[in-house]
C-alpha atoms as a PDB file:
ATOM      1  CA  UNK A   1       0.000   0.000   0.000  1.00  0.00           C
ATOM      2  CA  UNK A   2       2.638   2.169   0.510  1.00  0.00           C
ATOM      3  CA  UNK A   3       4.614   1.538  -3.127  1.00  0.00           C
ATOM      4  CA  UNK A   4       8.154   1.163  -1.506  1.00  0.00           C
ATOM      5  CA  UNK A   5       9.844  -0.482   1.201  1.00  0.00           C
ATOM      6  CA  UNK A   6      10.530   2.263   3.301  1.00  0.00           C
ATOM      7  CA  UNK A   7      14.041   1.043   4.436  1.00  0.00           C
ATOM      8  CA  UNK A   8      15.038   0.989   1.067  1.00  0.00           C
ATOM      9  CA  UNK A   9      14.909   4.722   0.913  1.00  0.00           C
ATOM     10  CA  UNK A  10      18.424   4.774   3.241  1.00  0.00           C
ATOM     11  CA  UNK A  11      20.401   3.236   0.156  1.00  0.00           C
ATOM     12  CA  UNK A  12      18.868   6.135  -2.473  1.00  0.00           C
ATOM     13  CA  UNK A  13      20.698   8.883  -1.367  1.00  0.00           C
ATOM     14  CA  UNK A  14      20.083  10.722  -4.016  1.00  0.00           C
ATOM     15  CA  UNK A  15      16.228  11.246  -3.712  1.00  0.00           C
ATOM     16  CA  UNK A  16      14.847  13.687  -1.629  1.00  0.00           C
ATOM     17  CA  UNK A  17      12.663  12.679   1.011  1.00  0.00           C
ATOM     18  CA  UNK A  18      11.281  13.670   4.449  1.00  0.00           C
ATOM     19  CA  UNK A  19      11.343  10.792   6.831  1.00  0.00           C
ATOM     20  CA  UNK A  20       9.550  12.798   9.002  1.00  0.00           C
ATOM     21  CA  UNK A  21       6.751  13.480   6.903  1.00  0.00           C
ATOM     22  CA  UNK A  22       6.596  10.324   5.661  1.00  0.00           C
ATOM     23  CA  UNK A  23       6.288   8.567   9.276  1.00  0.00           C
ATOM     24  CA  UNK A  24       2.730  10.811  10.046  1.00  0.00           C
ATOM     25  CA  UNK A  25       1.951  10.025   6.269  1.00  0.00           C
ATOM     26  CA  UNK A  26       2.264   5.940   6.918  1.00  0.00           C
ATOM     27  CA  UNK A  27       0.461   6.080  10.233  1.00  0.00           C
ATOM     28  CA  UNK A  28      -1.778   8.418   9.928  1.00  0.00           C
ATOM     29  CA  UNK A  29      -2.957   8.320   6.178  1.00  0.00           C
ATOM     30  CA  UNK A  30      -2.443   4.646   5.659  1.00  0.00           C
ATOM     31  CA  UNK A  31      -5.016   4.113   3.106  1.00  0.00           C
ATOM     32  CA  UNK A  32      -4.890  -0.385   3.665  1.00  0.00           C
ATOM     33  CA  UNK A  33      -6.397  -2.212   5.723  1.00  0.00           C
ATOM     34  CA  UNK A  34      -5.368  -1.623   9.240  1.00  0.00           C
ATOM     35  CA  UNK A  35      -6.289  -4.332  10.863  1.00  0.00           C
ATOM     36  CA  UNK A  36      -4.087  -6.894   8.384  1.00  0.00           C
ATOM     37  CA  UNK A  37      -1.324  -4.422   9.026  1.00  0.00           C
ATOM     38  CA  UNK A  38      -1.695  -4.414  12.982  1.00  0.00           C
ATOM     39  CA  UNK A  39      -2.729  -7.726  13.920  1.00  0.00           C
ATOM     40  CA  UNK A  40      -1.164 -10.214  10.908  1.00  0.00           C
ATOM     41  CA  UNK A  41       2.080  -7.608  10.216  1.00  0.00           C
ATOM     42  CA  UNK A  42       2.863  -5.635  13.447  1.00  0.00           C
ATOM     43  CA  UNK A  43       1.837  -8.087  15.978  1.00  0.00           C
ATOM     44  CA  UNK A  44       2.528 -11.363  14.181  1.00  0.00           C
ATOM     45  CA  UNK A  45       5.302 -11.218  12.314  1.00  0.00           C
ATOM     46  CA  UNK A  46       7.544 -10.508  15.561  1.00  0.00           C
ATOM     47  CA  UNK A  47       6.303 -13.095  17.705  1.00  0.00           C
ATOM     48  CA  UNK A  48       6.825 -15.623  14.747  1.00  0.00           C
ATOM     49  CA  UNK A  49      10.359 -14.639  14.934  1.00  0.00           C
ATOM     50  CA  UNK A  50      10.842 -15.060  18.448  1.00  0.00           C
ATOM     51  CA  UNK A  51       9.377 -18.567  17.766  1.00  0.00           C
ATOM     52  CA  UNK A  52      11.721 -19.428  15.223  1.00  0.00           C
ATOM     53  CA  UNK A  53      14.442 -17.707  17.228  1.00  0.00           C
ATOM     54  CA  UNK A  54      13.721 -19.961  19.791  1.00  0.00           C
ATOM     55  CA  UNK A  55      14.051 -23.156  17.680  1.00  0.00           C
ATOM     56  CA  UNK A  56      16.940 -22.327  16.382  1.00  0.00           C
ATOM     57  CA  UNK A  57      18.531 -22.155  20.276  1.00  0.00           C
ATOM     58  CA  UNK A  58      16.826 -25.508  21.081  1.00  0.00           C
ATOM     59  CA  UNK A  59      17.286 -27.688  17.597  1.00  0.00           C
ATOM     60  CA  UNK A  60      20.253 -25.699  16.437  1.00  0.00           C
ATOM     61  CA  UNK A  61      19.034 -27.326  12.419  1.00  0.00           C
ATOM     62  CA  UNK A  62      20.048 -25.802   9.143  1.00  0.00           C
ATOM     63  CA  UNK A  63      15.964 -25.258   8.637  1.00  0.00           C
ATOM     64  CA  UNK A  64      15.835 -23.621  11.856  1.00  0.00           C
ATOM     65  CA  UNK A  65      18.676 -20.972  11.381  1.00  0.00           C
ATOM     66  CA  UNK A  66      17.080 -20.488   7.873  1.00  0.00           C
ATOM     67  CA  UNK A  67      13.481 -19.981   9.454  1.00  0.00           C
ATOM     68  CA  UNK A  68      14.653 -17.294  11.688  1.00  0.00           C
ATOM     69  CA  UNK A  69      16.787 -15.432   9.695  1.00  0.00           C
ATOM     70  CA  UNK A  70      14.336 -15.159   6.819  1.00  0.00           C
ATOM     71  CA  UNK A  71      11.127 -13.916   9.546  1.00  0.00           C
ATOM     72  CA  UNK A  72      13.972 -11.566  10.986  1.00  0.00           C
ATOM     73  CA  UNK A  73      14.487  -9.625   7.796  1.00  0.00           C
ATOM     74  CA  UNK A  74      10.507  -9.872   7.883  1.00  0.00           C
ATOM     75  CA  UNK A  75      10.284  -8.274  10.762  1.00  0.00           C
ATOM     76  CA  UNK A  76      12.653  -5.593  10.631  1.00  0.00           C
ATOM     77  CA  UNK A  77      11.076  -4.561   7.122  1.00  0.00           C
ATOM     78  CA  UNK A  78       7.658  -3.956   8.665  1.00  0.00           C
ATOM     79  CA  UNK A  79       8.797  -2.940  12.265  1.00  0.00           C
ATOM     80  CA  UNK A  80      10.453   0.269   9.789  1.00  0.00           C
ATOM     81  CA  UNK A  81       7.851   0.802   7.570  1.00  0.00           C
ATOM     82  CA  UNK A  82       7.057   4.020   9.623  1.00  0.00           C
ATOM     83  CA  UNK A  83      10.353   5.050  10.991  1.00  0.00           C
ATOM     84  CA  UNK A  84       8.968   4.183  14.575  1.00  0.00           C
ATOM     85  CA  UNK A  85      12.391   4.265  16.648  1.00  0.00           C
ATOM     86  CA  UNK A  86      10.439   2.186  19.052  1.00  0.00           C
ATOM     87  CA  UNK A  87       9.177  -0.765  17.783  1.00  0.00           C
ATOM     88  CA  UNK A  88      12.181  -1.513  16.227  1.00  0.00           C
ATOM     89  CA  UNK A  89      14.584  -0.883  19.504  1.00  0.00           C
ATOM     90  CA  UNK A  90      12.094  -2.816  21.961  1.00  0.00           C
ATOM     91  CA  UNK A  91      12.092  -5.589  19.423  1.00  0.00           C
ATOM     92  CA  UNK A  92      15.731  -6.047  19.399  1.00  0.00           C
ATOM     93  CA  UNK A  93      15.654  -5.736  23.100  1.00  0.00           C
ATOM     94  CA  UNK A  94      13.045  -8.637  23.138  1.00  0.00           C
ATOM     95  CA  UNK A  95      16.129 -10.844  21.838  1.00  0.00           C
ATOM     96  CA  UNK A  96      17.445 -10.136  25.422  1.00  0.00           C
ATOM     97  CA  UNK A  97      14.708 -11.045  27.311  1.00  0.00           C
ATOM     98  CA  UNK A  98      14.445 -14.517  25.454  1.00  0.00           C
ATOM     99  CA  UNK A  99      17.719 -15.259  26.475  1.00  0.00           C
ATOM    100  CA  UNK A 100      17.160 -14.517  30.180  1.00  0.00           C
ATOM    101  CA  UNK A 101      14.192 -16.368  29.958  1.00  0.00           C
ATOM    102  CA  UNK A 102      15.621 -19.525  28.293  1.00  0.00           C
ATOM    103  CA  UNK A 103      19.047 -19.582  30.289  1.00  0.00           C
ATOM    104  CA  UNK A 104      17.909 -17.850  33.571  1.00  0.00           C
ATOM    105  CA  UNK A 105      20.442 -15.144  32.899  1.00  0.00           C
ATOM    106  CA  UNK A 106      22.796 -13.395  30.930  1.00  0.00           C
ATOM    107  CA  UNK A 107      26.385 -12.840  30.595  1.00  0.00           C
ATOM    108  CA  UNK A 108      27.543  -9.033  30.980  1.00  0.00           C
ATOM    109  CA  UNK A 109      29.276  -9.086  28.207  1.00  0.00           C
ATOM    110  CA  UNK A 110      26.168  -9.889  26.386  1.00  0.00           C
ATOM    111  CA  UNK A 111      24.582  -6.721  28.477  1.00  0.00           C
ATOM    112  CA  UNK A 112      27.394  -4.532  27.051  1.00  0.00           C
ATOM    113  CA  UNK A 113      27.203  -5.410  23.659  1.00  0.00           C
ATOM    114  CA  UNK A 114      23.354  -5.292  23.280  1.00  0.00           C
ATOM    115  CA  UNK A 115      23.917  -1.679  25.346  1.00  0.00           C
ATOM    116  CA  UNK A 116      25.987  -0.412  23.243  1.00  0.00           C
ATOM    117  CA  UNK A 117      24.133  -2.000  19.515  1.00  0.00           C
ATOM    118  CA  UNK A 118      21.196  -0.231  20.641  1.00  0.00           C
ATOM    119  CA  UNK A 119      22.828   3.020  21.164  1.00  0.00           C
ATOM    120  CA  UNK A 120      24.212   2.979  17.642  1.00  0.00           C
ATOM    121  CA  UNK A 121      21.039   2.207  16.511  1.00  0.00           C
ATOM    122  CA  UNK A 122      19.070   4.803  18.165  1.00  0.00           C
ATOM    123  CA  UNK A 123      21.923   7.450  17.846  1.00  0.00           C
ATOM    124  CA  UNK A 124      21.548   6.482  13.603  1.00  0.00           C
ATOM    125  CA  UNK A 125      17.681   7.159  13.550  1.00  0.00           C
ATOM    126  CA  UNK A 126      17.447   9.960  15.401  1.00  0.00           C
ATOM    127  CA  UNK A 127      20.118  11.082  13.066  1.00  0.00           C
ATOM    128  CA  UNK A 128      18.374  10.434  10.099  1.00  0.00           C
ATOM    129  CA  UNK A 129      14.785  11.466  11.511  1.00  0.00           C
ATOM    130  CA  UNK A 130      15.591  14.587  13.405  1.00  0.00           C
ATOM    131  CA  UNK A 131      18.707  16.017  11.738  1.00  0.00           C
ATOM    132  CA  UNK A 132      19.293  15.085   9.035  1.00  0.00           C
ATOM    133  CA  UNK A 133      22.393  15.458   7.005  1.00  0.00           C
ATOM    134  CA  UNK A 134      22.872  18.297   9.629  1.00  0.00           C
ATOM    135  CA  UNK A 135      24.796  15.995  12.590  1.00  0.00           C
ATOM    136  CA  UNK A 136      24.860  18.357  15.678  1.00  0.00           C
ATOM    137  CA  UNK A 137      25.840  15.676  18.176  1.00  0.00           C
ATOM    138  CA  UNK A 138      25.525  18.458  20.939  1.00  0.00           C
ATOM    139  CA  UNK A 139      21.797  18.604  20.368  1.00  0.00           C
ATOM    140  CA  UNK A 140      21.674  15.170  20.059  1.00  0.00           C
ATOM    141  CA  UNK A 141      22.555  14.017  23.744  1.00  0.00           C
ATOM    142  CA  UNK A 142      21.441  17.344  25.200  1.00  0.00           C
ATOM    143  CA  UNK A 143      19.803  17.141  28.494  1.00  0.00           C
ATOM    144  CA  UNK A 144      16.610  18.826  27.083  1.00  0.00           C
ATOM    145  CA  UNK A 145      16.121  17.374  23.542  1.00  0.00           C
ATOM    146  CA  UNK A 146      16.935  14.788  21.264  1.00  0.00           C
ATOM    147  CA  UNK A 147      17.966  10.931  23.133  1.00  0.00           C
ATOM    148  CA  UNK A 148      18.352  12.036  26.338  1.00  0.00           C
ATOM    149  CA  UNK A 149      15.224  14.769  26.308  1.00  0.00           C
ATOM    150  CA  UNK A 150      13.186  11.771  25.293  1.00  0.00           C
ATOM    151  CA  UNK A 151      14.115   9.170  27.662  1.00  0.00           C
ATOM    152  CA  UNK A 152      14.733  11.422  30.602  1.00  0.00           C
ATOM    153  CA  UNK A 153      11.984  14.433  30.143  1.00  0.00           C
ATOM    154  CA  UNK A 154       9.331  13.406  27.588  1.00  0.00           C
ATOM    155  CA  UNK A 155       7.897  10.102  28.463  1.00  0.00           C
ATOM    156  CA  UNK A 156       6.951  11.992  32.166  1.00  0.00           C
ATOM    157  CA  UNK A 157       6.448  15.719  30.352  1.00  0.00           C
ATOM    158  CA  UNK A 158       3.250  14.123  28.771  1.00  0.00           C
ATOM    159  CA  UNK A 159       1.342  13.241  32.137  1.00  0.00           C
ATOM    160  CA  UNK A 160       1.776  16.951  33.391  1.00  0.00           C
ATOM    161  CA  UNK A 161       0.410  18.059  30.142  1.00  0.00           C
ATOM    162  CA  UNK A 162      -2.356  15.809  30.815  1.00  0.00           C
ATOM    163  CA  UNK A 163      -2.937  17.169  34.405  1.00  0.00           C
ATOM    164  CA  UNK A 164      -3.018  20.589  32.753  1.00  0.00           C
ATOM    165  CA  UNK A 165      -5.149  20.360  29.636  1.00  0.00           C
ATOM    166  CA  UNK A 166      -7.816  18.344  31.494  1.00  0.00           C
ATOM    167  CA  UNK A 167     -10.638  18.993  32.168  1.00  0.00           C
ATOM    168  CA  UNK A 168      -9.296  22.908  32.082  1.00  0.00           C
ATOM    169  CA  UNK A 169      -8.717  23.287  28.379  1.00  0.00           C
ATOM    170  CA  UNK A 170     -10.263  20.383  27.452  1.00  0.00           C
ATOM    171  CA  UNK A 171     -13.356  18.053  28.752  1.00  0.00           C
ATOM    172  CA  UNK A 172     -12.679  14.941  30.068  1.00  0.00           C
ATOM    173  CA  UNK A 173     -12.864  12.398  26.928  1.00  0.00           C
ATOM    174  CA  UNK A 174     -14.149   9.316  29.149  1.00  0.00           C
ATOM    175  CA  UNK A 175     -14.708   5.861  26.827  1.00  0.00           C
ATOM    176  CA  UNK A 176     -15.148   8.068  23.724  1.00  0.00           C
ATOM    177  CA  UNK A 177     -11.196   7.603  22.486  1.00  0.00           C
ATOM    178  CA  UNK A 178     -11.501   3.449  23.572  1.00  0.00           C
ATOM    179  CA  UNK A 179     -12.096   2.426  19.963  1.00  0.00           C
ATOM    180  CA  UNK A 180     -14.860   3.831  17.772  1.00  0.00           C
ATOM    181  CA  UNK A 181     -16.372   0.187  17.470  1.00  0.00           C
ATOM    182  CA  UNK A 182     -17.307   0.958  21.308  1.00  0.00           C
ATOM    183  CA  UNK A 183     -18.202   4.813  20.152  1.00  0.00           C
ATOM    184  CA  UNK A 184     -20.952   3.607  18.129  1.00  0.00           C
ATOM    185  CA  UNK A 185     -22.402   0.671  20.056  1.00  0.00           C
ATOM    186  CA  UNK A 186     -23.040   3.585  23.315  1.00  0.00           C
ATOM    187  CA  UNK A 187     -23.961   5.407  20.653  1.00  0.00           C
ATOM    188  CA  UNK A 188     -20.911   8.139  21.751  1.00  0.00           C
ATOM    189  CA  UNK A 189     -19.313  10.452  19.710  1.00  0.00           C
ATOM    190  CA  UNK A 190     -15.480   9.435  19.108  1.00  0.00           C
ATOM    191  CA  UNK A 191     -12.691  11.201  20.107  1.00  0.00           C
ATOM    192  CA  UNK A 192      -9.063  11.095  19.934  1.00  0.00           C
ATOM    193  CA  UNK A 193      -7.085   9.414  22.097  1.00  0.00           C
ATOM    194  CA  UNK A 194      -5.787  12.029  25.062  1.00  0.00           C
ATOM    195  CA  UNK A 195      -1.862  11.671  23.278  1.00  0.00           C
ATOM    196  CA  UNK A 196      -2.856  13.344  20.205  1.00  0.00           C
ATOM    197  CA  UNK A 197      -5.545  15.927  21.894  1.00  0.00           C
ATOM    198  CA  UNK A 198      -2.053  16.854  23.926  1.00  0.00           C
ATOM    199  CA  UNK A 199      -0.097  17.417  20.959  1.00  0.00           C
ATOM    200  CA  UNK A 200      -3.034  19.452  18.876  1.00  0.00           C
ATOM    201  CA  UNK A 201      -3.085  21.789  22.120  1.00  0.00           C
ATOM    202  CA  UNK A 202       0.589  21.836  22.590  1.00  0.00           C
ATOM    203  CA  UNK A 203       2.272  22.067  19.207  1.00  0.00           C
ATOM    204  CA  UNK A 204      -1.354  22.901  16.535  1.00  0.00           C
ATOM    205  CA  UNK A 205       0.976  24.114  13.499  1.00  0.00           C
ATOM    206  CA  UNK A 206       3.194  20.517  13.585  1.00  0.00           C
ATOM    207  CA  UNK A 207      -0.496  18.737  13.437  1.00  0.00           C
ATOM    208  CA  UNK A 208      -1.585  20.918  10.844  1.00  0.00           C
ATOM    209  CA  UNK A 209       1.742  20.434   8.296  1.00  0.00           C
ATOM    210  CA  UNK A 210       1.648  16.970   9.882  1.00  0.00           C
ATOM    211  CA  UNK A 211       4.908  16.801  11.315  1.00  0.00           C
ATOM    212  CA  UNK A 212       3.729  16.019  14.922  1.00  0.00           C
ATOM    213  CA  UNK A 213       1.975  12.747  15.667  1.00  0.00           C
ATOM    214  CA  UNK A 214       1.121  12.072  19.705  1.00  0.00           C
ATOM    215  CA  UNK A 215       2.119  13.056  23.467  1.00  0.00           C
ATOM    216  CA  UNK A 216       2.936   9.460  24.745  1.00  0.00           C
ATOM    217  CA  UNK A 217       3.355   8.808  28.297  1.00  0.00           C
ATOM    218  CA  UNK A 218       2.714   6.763  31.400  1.00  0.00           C
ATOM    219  CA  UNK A 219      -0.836   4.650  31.105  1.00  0.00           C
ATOM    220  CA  UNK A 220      -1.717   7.716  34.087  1.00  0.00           C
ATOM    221  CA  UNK A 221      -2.031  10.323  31.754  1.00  0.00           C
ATOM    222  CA  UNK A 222      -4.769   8.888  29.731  1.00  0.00           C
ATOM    223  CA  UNK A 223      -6.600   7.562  32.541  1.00  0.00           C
ATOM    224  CA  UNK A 224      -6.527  11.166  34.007  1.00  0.00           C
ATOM    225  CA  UNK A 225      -7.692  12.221  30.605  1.00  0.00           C
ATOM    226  CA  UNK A 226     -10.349  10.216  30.466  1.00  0.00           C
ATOM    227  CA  UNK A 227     -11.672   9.573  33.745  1.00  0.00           C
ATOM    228  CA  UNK A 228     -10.030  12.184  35.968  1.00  0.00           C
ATOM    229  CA  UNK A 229      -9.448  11.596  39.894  1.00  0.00           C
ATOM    230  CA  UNK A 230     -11.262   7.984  39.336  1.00  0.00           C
ATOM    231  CA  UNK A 231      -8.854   7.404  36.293  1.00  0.00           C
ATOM    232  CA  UNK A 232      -5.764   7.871  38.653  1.00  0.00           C
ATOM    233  CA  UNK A 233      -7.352   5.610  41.252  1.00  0.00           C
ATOM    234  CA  UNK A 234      -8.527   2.706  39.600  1.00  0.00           C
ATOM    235  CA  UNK A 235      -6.141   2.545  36.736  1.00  0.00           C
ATOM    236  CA  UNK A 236      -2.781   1.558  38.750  1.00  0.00           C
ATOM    237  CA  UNK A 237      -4.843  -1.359  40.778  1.00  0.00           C
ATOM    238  CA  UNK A 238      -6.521  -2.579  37.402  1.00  0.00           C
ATOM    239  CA  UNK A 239      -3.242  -2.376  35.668  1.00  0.00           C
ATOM    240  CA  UNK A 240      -1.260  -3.985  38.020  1.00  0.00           C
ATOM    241  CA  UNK A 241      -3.443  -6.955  38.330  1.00  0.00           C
ATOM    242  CA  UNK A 242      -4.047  -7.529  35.054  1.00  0.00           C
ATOM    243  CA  UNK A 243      -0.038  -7.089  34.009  1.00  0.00           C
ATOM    244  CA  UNK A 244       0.525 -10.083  37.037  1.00  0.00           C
ATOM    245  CA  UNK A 245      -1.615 -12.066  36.299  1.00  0.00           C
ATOM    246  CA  UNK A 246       0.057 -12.361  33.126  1.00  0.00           C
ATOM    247  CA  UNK A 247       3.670 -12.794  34.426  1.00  0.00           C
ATOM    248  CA  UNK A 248       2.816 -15.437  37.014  1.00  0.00           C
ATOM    249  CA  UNK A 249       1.079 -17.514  33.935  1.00  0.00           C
ATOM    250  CA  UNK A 250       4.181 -17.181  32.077  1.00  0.00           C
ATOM    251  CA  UNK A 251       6.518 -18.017  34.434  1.00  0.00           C
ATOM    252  CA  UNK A 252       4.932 -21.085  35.739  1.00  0.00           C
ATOM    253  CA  UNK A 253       4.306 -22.215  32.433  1.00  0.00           C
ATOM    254  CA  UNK A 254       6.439 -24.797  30.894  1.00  0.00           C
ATOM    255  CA  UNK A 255       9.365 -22.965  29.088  1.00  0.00           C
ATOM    256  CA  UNK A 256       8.109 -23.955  24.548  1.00  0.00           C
ATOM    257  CA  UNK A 257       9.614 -21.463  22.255  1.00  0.00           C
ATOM    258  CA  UNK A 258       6.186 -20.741  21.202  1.00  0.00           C
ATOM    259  CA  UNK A 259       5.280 -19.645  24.957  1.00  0.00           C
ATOM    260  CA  UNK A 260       8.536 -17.793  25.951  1.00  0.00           C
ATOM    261  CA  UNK A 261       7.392 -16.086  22.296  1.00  0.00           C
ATOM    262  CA  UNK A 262       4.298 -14.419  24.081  1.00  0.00           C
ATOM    263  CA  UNK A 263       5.797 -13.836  27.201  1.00  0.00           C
ATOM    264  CA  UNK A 264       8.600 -11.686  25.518  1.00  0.00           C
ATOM    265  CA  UNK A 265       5.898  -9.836  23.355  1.00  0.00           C
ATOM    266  CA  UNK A 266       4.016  -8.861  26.488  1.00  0.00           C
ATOM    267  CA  UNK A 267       7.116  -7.907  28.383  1.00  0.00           C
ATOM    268  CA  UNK A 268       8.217  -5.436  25.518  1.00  0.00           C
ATOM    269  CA  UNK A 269       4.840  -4.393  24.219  1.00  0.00           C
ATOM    270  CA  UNK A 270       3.039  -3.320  27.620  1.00  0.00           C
ATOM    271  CA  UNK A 271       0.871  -0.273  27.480  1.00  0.00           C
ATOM    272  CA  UNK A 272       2.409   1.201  30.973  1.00  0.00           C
ATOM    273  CA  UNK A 273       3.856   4.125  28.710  1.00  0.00           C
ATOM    274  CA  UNK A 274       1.300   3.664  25.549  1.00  0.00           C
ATOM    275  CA  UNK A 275      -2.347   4.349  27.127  1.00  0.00           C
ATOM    276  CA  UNK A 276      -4.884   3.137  29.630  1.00  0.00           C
ATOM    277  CA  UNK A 277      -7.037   2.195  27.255  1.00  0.00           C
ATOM    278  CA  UNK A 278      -5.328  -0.619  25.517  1.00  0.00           C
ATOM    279  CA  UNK A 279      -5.933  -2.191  29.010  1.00  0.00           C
ATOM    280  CA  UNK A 280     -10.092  -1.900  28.534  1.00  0.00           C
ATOM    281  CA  UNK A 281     -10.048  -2.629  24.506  1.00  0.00           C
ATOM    282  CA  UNK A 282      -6.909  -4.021  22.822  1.00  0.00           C
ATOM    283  CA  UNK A 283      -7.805  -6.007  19.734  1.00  0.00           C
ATOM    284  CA  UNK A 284      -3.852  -7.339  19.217  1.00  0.00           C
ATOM    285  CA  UNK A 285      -4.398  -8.729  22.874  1.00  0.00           C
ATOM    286  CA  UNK A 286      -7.659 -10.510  21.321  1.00  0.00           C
ATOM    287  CA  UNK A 287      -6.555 -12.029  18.437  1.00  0.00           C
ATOM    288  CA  UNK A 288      -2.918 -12.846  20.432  1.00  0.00           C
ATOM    289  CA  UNK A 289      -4.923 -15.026  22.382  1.00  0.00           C
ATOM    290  CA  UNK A 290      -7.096 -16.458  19.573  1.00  0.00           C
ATOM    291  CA  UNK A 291      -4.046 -17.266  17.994  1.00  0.00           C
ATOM    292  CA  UNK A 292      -3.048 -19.216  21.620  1.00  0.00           C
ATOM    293  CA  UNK A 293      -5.616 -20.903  21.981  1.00  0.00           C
ATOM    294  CA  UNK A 294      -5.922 -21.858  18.471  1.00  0.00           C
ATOM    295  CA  UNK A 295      -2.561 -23.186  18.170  1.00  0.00           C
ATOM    296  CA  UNK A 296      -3.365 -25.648  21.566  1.00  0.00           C
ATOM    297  CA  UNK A 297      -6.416 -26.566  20.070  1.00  0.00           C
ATOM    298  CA  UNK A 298      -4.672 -27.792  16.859  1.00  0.00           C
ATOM    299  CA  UNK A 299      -1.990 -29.698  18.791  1.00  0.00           C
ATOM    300  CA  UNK A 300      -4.704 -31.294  20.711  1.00  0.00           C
ATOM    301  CA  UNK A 301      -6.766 -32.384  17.759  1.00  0.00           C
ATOM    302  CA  UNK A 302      -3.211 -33.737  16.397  1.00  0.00           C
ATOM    303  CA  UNK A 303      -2.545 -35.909  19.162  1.00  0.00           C
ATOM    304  CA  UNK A 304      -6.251 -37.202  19.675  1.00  0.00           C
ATOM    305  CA  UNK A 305      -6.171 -38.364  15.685  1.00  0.00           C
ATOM    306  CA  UNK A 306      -2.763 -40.115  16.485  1.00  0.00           C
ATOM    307  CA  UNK A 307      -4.002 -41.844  19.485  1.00  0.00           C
END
């Protein structure tokens, strides 16, 4: 849908293009099918890789090392189809937590290296994405913007906006921005999520040329947003229980590579600093766990017929 493989567009040098304007352009204005692209592409693809990652640990076969290298170039293809530093840095990390969950640990050196791979990595899109060919490595590791501004001051900077713009500059949203599916069957009207109503009060002329997507933060914000002094006292006993009741499944389940698959997809793709809402009506969740329990229904059937 989008006519190019976006990561293809680092070895053409010699056309022009915004990366930044093409990320808000590829999330924003994607005109396919968003559900194939979230559930069977976004969500999928990676787990299938951690799968095959973990056969290829356990078997240690020529198909195996084949399997996974072919679903990792998969997955790094449509992990970047965006320019989402994220996805593509928490995936990577995700090859860390498998190890600690097959072995029971991991060696520092193993630490170091992933450290430092990941700080090339993030050091390179940021590069590319917020500079440039313009490298101003002073601006880059400043306190107050680029890497450091958005590990250190950003993810937090969004749930004071939140405490400001609501309900003072704008209503509370309540279950309008949970999905419109919901909007319509409560017959409410929909609303963005609180992230992007942040960003459209903060920074209106990077919405308008759209240059500025959303105002991420911790799961807080958007239950302040949406449910105010209720929001910040339910949410945190809701979340916690529901995030584990997850980990204590997974870690006294027997230790499959398609298991330790899901368990590394949760523990990298938690909503604590995405939204509150993804914790009332997540449809990857759904279909993660159709996909569960369809797989254990298949290998059931399978070893009734061979019985």
């Amino acid at each position: 849908m989008l006519g190019d493989i976006p990561l293809l567009r680092f070895f053409r040098p010699s056309e022009f293009f915004n990366f930044a304007e093409f990320r808000i352009e590829a999330s924003k204005n994607f005109q396919g099918n968003e559900y194939i692209r979230n559930l069977f592409a976004l969500s999928l693809t990676p787990i299938l890789s951690y799968v095959a990652y973990g056969y290829k640990l356990r078997d240690k076969t020529l198909f195996s090392r084949i399997w996974f290298y072919v679903m990792l170039l998969f997955t790094v293809l449509i992990l970047t189809y965006n320019f989402e530093k994220a996805p593509i840095l928490f995936y990577l990390l995700g090859f860390v937590f498998y190890q600690v969950y097959w072995k029971g640990s991991i060696s520092k050196k193993m630490i170091v290296i992933s450290f430092l791979g990941l700080l090339v990595l993030i050091v390179a899109m940021y590069t590319i994405l917020m500079l440039g060919n313009n490298i101003d490595f002073t601006v880059l590791f400043n306190y107050n913007s680029g890497i450091l501004g958005r590990l250190l001051l950003s993810q937090g900077a969004g749930t004071f906006l939140s405490f400001d713009i609501f309900p003072d500059i704008h209503p509370y949203i309540g279950f309008s921005s949970v999905s419109e599916f919901i909007s319509n069957v409560f017959d409410l009207e929909y609303s963005e999520k609180s992230s992007r109503v942040i960003m459209e009060q903060i920074n209106p002329n990077g919405v308008k040329m759209g240059l500025a997507g959303v105002v991420n933060s911790l799961f807080i914000a958007e239950a302040w947003a949406n449910f105010g002094i209720c929001g910040v006292i339910v949410a945190p006993l809701y979340v916690g229980f529901l995030i584990q009741s997850l980990y204590l499944f997974f870690l006294k389940s027997k230790k499959t590579p398609f298991l330790l698959a899901l368990f590394v997809s949760f523990s990298i793709k938690g909503s604590i600093t995405g939204g509150f809402n993804s914790y009332f009506y997540n449809i990857n969740l759904f279909f993660l766990l159709f996909v569960f329990l369809g797989v254990y229904g298949l290998a059931f059937c399978i070893k009734l017929a061979k019985r």
